[in-house]
Protein backbone atom coordinates (compact mmCIF):
# COMPACT_ATOMS: atom_id res chain seq x y z
CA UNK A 1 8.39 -0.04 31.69
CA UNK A 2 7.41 -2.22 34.41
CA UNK A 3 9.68 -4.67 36.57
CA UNK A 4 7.75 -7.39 35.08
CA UNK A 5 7.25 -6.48 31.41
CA UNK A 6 3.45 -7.40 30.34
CA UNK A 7 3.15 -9.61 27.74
CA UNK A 8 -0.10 -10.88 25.99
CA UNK A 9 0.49 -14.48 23.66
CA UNK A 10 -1.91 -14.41 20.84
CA UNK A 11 -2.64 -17.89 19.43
CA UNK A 12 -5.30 -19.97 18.81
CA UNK A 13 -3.26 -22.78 20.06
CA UNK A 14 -4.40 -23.54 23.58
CA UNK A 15 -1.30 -25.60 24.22
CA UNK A 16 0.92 -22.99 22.36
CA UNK A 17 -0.95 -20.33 24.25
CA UNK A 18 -0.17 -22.61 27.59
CA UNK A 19 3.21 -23.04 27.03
CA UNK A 20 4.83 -20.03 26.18
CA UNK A 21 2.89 -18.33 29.28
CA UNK A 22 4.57 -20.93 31.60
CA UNK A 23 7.89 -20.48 30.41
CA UNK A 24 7.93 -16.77 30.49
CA UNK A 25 6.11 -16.33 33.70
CA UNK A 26 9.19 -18.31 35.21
CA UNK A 27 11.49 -16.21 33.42
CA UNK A 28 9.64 -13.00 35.57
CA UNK A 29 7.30 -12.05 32.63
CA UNK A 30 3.61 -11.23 33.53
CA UNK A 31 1.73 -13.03 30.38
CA UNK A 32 -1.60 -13.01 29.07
CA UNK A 33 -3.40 -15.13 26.82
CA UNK A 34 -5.89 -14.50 23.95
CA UNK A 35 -6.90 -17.02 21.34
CA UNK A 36 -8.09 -14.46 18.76
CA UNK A 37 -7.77 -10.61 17.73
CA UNK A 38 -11.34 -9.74 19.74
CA UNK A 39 -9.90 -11.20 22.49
CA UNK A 40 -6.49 -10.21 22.37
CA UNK A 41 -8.55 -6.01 22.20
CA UNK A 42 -10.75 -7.14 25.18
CA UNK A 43 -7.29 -7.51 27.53
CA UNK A 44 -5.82 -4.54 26.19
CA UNK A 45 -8.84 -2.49 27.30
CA UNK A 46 -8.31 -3.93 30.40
CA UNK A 47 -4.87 -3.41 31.28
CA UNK A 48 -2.31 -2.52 28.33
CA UNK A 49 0.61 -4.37 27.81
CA UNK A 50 4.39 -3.72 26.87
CA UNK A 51 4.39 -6.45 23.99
CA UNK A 52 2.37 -8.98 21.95
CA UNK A 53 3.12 -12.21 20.45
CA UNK A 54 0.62 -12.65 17.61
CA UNK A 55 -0.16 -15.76 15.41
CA UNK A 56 -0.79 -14.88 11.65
CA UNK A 57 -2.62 -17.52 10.63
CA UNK A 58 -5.65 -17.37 13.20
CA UNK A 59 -9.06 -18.44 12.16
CA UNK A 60 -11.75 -14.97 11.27
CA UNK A 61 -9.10 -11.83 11.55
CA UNK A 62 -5.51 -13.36 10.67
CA UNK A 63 -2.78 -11.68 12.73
CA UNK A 64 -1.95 -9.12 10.20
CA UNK A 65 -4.61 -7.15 10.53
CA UNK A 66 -4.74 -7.28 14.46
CA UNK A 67 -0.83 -5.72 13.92
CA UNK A 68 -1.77 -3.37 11.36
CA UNK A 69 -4.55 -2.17 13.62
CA UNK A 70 -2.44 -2.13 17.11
CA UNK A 71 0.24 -0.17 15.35
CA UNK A 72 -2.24 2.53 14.15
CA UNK A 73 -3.04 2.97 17.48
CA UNK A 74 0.02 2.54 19.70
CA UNK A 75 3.63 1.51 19.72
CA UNK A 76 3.12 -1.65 21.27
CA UNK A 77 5.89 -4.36 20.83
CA UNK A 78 5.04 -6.56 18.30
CA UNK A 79 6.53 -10.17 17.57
CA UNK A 80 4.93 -12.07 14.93
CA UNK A 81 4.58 -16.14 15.03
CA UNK A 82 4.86 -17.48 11.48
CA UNK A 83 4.71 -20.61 9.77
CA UNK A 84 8.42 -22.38 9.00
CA UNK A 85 10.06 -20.92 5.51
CA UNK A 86 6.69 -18.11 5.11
CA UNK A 87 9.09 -15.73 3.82
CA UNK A 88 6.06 -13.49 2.50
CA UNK A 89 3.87 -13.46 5.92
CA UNK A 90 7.19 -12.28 7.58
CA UNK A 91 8.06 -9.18 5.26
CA UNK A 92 4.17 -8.51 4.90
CA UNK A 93 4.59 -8.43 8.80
CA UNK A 94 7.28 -5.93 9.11
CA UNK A 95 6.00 -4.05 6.53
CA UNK A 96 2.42 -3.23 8.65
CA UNK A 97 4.51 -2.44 12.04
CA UNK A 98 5.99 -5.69 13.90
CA UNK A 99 9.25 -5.56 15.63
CA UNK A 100 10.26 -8.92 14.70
CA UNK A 101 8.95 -12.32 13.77
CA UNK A 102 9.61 -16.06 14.57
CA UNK A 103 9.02 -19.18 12.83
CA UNK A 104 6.48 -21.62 14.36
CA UNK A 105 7.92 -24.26 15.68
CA UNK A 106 8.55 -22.32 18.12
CA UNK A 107 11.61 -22.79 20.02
CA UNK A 108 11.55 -21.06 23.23
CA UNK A 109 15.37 -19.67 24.24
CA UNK A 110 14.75 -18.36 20.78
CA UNK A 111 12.07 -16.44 21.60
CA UNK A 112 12.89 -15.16 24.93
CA UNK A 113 16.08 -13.95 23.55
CA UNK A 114 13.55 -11.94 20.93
CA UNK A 115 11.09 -10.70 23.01
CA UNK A 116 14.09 -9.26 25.11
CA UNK A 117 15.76 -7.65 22.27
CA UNK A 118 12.44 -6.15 21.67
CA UNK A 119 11.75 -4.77 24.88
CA UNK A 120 15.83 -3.24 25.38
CA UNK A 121 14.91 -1.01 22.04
CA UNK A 122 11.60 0.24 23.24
CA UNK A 123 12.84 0.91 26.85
CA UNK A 124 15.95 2.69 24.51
CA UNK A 125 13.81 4.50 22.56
CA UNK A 126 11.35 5.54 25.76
CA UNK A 127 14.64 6.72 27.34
CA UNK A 128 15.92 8.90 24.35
CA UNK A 129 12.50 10.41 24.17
CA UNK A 130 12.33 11.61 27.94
CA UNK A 131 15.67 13.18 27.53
CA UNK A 132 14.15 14.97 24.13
CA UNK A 133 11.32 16.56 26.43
CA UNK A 134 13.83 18.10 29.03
CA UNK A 135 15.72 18.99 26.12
CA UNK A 136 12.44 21.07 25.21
CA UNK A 137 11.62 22.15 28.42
CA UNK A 138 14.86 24.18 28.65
CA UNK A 139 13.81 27.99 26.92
CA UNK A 140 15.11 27.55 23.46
CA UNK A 141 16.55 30.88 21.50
CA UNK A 142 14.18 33.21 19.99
CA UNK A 143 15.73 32.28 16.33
CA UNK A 144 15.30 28.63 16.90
CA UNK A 145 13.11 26.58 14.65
CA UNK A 146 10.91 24.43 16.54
CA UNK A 147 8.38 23.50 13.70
CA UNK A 148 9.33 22.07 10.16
CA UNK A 149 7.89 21.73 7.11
CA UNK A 150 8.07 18.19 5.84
CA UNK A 151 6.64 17.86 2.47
CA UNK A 152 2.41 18.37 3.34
CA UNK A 153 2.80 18.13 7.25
CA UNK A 154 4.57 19.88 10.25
CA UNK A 155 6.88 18.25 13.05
CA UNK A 156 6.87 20.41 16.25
CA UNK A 157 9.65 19.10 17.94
CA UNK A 158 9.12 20.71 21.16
CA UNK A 159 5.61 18.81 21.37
CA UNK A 160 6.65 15.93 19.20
CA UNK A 161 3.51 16.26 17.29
CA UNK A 162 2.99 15.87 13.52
CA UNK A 163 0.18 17.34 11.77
CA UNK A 164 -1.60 16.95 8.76
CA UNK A 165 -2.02 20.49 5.71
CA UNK A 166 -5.83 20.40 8.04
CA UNK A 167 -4.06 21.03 11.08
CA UNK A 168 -4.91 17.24 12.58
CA UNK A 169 -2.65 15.70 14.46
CA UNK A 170 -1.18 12.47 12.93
CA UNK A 171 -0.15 9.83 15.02
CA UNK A 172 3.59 8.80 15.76
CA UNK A 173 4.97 6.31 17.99
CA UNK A 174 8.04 6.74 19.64
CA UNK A 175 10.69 5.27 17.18
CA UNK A 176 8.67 7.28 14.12
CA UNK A 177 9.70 10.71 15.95
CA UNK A 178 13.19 9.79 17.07
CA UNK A 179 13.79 9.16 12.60
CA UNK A 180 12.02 12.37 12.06
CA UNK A 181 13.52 14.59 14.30
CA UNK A 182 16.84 12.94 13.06
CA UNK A 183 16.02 14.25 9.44
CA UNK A 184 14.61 17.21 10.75
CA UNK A 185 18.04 18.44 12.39
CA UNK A 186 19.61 17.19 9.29
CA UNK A 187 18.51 18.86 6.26
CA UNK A 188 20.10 17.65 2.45
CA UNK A 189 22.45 15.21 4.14
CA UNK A 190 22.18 11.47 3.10
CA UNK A 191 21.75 9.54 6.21
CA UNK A 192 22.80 6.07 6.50
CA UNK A 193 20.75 3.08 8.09
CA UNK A 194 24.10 2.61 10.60
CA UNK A 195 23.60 6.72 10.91
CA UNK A 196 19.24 6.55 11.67
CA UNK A 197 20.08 3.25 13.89
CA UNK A 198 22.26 5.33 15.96
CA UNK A 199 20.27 8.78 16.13
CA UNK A 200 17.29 6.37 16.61
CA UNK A 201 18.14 4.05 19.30
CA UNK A 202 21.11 5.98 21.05
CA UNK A 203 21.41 3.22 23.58
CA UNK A 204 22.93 1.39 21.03
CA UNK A 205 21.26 -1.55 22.03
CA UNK A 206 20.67 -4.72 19.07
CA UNK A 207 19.10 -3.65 15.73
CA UNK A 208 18.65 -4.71 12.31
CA UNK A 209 18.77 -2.24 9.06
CA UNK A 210 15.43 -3.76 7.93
CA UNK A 211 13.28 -2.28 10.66
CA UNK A 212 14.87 1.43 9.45
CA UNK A 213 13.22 0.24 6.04
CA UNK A 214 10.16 -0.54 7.53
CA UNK A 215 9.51 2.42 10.14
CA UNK A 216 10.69 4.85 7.17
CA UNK A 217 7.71 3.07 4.58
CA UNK A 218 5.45 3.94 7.34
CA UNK A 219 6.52 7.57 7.82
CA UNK A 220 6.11 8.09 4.37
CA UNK A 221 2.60 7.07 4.25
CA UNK A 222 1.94 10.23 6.67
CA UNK A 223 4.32 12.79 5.24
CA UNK A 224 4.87 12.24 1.20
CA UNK A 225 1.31 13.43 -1.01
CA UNK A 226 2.41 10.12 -3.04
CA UNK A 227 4.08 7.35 -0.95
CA UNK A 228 5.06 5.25 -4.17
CA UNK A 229 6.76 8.51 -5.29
CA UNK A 230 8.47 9.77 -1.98
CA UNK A 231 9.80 13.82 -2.75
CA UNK A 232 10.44 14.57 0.99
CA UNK A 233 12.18 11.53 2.26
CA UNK A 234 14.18 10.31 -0.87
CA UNK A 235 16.55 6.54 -0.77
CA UNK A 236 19.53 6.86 -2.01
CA UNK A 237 20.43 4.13 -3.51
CA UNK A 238 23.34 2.35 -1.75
CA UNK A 239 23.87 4.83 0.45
CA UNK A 240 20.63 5.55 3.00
CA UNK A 241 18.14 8.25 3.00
CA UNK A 242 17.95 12.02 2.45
CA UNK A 243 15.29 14.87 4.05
CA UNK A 244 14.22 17.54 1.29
CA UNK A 245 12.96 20.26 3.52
CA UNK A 246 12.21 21.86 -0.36
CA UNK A 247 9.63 19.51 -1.93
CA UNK A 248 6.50 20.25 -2.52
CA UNK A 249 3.61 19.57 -0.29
């Protein structure tokens, strides 16, 4: 990550937009501004960023969709604006990839604090990752399983690559292969969310069990034949989650 971590505010609030910009510039951010999803693509193209903030309710394409389509391509940071008490806009919002959300009005220490939380578990996550590839660059023994079977697709761990029963790859972002290799290594053994935070963000740095939910709804979408009826990745109720390397593709 940069010195000065990029950040692009979504909003079709001019003065919103103006606002939050000034206040984390000061603060040593390097912000953006877009007031809708076609612009918000238009700086991205230009230079990526580290993290969004993104408005839901923004005239033509709301904000969930400009998520939903950012986290299909990347593992941007995400932090959704939402209206006050919109307890549906902020699950929905979790559910399609953000990191976190915040309730318009917006109070700004709030946010910072956020955004900063944010950017600690991707720079965690980042770090974990980097130490996973020297891991794999070390010769690994002959009987060592470096590709597993996870319901209809493989996980090579050495090239952290997941790919589909046509042999296409299927893309991950960061925090989706630190859970998988997790399960991976740990075969019939119910995982708690304390457990995934831990093997997930090793840095230890601030987390909340809901994101676990979320990233693991997501992986299941790319590994189980029926999502709704999850064989490979199984919840156990009141106690966390369980790989089946044995169910059926």
């Amino acid at each position: 990550m940069a010195d000065s971590p990029a950040i692009i505010v979504c909003d079709d609030e001019p003065d919103l937009r103006e606002a939050v910009a000034e206040y984390l510039t000061r603060r040593g951010f390097e912000v953006r501004g877009a007031g809708d999803g076609a612009a918000l693509r238009r700086l991205l193209a230009e230079r990526p960023a580290d993290l969004v903030v993104l408005d839901i309710a923004m005239p033509g394409e709301d904000g969930l969709s400009v998520a939903r389509a950012l986290r299909a391509d990347s593992d941007i940071g995400i932090v959704m604006l939402t209206a006050a008490g919109d307890v549906v806009d902020r699950v929905v919002g979790l559910e399609v990839g953000a990191d976190d959300y915040i309730a318009k009005p917006v109070d700004l220490r709030e946010l910072l604090a956020r955004l900063r939380a944010v950017l600690r578990r991707r720079e965690g996550t980042a770090a974990a990752l980097a130490a996973l590839a020297g891991a794999a660059a070390r010769p690994a023994p002959a009987a060592e399983a470096r590709r597993v079977r996870m319901g209809r697709t493989w996980l090579d761990l050495d090239q952290r690559r997941l790919t589909g029963p046509d042999g296409a790859e299927i893309p991950l972002g960061p925090s989706e292969f630190a859970l998988l290799r997790a399960f991976a290594e740990r075969p019939n053994r119910v995982l708690t969310r304390e457990t995934l935070l831990d093997l997930a963000h090793p840095r230890g740095e601030e987390h909340f069990d809901r994101s676990i939910d979320v990233r693991i709804a997501r992986i299941r979408r790319k590994v189980e034949a029926v999502p709704d009826r999850p064989a490979v990745i199984r919840t156990v109720r009141g106690a966390g989650y369980v790989f089946d390397p044995s169910a059926e593709a």
